[in-house]
C-alpha atoms as a PDB file:
ATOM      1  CA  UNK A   1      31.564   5.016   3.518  1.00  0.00           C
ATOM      2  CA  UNK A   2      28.640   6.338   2.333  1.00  0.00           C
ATOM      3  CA  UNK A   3      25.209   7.555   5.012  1.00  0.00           C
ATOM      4  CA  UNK A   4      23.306   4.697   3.704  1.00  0.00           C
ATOM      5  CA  UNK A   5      25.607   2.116   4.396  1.00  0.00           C
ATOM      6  CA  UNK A   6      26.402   3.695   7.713  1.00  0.00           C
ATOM      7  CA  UNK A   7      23.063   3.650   9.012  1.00  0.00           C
ATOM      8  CA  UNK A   8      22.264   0.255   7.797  1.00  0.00           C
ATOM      9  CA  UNK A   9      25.431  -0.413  10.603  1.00  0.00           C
ATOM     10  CA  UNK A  10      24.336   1.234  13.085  1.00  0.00           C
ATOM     11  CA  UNK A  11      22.111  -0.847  15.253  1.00  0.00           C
ATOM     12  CA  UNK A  12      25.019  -3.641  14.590  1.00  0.00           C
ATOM     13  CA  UNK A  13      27.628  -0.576  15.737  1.00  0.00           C
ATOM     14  CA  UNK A  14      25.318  -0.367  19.560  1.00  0.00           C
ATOM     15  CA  UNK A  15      25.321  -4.089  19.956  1.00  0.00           C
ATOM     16  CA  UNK A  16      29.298  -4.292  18.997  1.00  0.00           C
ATOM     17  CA  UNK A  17      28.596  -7.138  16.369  1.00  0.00           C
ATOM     18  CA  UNK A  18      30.558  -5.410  14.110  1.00  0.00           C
ATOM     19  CA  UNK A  19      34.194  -6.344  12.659  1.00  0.00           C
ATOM     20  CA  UNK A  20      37.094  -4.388  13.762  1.00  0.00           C
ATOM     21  CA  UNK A  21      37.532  -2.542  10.250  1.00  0.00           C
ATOM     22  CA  UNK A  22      33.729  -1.923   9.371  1.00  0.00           C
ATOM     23  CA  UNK A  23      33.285  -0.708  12.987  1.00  0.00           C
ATOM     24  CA  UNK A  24      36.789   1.939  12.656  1.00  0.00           C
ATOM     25  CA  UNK A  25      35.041   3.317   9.638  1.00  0.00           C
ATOM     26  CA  UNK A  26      32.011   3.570  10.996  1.00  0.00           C
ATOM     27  CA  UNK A  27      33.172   5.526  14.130  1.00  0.00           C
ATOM     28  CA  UNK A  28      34.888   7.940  11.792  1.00  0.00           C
ATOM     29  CA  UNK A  29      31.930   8.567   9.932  1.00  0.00           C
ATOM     30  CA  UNK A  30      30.113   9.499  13.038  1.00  0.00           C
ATOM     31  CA  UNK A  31      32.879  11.600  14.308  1.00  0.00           C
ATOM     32  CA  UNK A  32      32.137  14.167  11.004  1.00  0.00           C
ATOM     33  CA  UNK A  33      28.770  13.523   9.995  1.00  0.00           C
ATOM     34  CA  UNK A  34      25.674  15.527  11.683  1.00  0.00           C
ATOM     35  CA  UNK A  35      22.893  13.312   9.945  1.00  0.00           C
ATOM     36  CA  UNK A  36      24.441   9.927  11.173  1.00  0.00           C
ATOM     37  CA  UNK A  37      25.537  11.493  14.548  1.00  0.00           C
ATOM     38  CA  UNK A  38      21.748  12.172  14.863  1.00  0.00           C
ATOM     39  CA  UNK A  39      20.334   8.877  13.911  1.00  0.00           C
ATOM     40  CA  UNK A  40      23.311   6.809  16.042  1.00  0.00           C
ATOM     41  CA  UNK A  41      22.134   9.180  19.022  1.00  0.00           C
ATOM     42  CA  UNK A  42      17.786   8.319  18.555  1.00  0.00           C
ATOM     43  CA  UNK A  43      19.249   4.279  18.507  1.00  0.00           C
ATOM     44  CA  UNK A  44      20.819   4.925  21.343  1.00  0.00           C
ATOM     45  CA  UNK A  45      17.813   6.476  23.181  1.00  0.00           C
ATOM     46  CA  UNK A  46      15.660   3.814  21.803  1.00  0.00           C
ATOM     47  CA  UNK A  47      17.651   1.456  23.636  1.00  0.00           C
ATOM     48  CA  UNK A  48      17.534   3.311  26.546  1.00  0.00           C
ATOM     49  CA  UNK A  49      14.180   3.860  26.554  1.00  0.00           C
ATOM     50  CA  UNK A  50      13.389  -0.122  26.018  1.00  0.00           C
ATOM     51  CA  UNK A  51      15.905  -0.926  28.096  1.00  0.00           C
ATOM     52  CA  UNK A  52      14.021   0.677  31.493  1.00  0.00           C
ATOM     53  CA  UNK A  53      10.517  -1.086  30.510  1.00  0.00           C
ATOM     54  CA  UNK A  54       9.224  -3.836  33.189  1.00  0.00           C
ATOM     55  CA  UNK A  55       9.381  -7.440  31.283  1.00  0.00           C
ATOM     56  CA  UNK A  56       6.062  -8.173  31.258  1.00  0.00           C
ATOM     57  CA  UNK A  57       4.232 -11.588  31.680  1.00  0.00           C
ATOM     58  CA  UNK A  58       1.984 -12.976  28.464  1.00  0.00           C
ATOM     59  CA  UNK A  59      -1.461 -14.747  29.588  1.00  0.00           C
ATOM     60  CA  UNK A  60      -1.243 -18.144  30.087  1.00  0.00           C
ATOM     61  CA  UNK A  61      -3.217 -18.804  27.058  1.00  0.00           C
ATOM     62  CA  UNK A  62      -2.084 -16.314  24.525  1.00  0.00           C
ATOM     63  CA  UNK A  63      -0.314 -18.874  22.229  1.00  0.00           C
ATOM     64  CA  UNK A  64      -3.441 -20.813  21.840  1.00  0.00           C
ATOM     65  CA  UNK A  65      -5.078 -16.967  21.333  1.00  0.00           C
ATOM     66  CA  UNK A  66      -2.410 -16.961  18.370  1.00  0.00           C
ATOM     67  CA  UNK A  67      -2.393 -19.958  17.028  1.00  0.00           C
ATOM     68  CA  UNK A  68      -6.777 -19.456  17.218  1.00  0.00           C
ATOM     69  CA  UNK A  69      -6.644 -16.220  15.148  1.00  0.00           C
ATOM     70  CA  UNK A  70      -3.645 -17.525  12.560  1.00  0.00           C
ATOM     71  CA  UNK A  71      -6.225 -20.597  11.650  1.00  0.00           C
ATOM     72  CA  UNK A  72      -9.026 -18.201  11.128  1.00  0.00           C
ATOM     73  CA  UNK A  73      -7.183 -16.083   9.253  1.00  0.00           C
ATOM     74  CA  UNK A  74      -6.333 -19.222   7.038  1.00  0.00           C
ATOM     75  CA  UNK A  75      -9.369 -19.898   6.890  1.00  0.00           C
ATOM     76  CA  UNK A  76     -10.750 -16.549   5.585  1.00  0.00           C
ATOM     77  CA  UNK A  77      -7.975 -16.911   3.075  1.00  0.00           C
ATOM     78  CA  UNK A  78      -8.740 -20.237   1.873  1.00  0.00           C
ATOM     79  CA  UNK A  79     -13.011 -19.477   1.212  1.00  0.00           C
ATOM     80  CA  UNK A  80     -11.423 -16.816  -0.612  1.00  0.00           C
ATOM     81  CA  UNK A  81      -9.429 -18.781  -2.892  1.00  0.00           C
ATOM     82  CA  UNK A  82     -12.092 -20.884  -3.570  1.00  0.00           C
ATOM     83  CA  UNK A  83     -14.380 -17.969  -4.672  1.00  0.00           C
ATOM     84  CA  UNK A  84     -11.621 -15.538  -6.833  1.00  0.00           C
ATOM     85  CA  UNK A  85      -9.068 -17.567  -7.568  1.00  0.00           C
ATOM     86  CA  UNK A  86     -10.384 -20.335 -10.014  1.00  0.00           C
ATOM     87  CA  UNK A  87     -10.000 -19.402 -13.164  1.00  0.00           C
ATOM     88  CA  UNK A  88     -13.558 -20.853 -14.132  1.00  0.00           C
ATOM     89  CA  UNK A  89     -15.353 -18.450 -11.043  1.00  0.00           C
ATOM     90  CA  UNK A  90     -12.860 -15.514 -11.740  1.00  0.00           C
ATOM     91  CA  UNK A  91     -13.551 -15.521 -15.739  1.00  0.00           C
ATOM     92  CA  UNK A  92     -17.316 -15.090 -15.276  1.00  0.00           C
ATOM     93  CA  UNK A  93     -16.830 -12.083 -13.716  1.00  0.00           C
ATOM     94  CA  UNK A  94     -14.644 -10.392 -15.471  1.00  0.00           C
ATOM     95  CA  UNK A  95     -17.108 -10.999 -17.963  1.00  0.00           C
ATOM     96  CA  UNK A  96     -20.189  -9.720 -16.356  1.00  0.00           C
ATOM     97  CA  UNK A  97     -18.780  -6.817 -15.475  1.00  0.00           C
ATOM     98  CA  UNK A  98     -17.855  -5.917 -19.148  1.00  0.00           C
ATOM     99  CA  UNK A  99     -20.980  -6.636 -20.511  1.00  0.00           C
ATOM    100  CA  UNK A 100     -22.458  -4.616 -17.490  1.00  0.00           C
ATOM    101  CA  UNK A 101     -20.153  -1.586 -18.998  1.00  0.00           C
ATOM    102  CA  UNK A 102     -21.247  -2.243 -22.670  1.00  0.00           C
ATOM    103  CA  UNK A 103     -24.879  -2.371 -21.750  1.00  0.00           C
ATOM    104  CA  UNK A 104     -24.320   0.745 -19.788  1.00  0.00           C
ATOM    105  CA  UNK A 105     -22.949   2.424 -22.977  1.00  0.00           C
ATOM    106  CA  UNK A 106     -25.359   1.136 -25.360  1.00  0.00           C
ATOM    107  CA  UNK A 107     -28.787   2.571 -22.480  1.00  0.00           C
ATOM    108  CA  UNK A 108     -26.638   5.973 -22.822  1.00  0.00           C
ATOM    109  CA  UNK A 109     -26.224   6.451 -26.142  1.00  0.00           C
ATOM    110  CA  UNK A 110     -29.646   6.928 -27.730  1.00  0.00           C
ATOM    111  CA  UNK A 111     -29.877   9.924 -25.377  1.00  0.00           C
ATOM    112  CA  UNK A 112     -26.362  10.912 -26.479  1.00  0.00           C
ATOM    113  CA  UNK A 113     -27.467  10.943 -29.798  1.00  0.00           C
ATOM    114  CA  UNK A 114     -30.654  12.327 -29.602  1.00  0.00           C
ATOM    115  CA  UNK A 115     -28.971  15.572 -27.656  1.00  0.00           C
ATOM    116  CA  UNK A 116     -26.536  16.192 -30.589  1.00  0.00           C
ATOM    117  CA  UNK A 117     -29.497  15.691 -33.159  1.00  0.00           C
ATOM    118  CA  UNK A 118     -31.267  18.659 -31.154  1.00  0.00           C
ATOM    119  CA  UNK A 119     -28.120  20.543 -30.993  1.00  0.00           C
ATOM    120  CA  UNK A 120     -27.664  20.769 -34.593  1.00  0.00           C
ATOM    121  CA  UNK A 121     -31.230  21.518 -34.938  1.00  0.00           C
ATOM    122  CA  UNK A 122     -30.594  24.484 -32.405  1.00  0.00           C
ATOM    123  CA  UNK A 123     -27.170  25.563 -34.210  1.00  0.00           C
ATOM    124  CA  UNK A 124     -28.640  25.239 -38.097  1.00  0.00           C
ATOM    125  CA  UNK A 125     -31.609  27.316 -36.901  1.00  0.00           C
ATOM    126  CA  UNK A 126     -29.500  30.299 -35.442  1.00  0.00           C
ATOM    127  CA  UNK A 127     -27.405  29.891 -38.721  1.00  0.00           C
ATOM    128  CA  UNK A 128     -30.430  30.945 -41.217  1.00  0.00           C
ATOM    129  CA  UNK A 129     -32.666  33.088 -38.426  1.00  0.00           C
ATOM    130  CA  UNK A 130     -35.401  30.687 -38.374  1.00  0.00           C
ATOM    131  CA  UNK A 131     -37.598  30.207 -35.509  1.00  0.00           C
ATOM    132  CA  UNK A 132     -37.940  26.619 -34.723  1.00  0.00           C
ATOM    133  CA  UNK A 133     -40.715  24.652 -33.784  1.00  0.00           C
END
């Protein structure tokens, strides 16, 4: 077997929820690879670790805190859909913003053009060693 497929095994591998054959080659691809060796070893400090935590007591209320902040969320989520999502309110815009950018474009370029008009003035004039004025 290959190191993906062993490490997608090996939490299964710690907990023993693996068959008999997938859990033989598994244990044979531990015994002669480093990388895997290394990963299996860091699950089972994990465990370790998690196992030697104090179980800790939720507030009495914290569901209802849950359930509180899932509705708002929804709610957030819903004002939004009203707003974006139509097609009617999302359409408008969309268009307002590209007639922002074309009106944006169209202020610019008179002053675009009015530069290269004076550059060509400035150019034609050092051509023929007139002065301009």
């Amino acid at each position: 077997m290959k190191c993906k497929k062993i490490k997608d095994y090996l939490f299964e591998y710690t907990e023993g929820l693996l068959d008999d054959k997938t859990k033989k080659e598994v244990k044979e691809h531990l015994g002669v690879c480093k990388n895997c060796q290394a990963e299996y070893k860091a699950i089972q400090e994990y465990k370790t670790g998690m196992s030697r935590l104090k179980e800790v007591e939720a507030p009495s209320n914290f569901l209802n805190k849950v359930h509180t902040r899932i509705q708002q969320d929804s709610l957030m989520k819903r004002i939004y859909k009203k707003i974006f999502v139509p097609f009617k309110l999302k359409f408008p815009l969309e268009l307002a913003g590209v007639a922002a950018a074309v009106l944006f474009f169209i202020w610019l370029s008179p002053s675009l053009h009015k530069k290269n008009k004076s550059m060509e003035i400035v150019f034609k004039l050092k051509g023929t060693g007139e002065r301009a004025e």
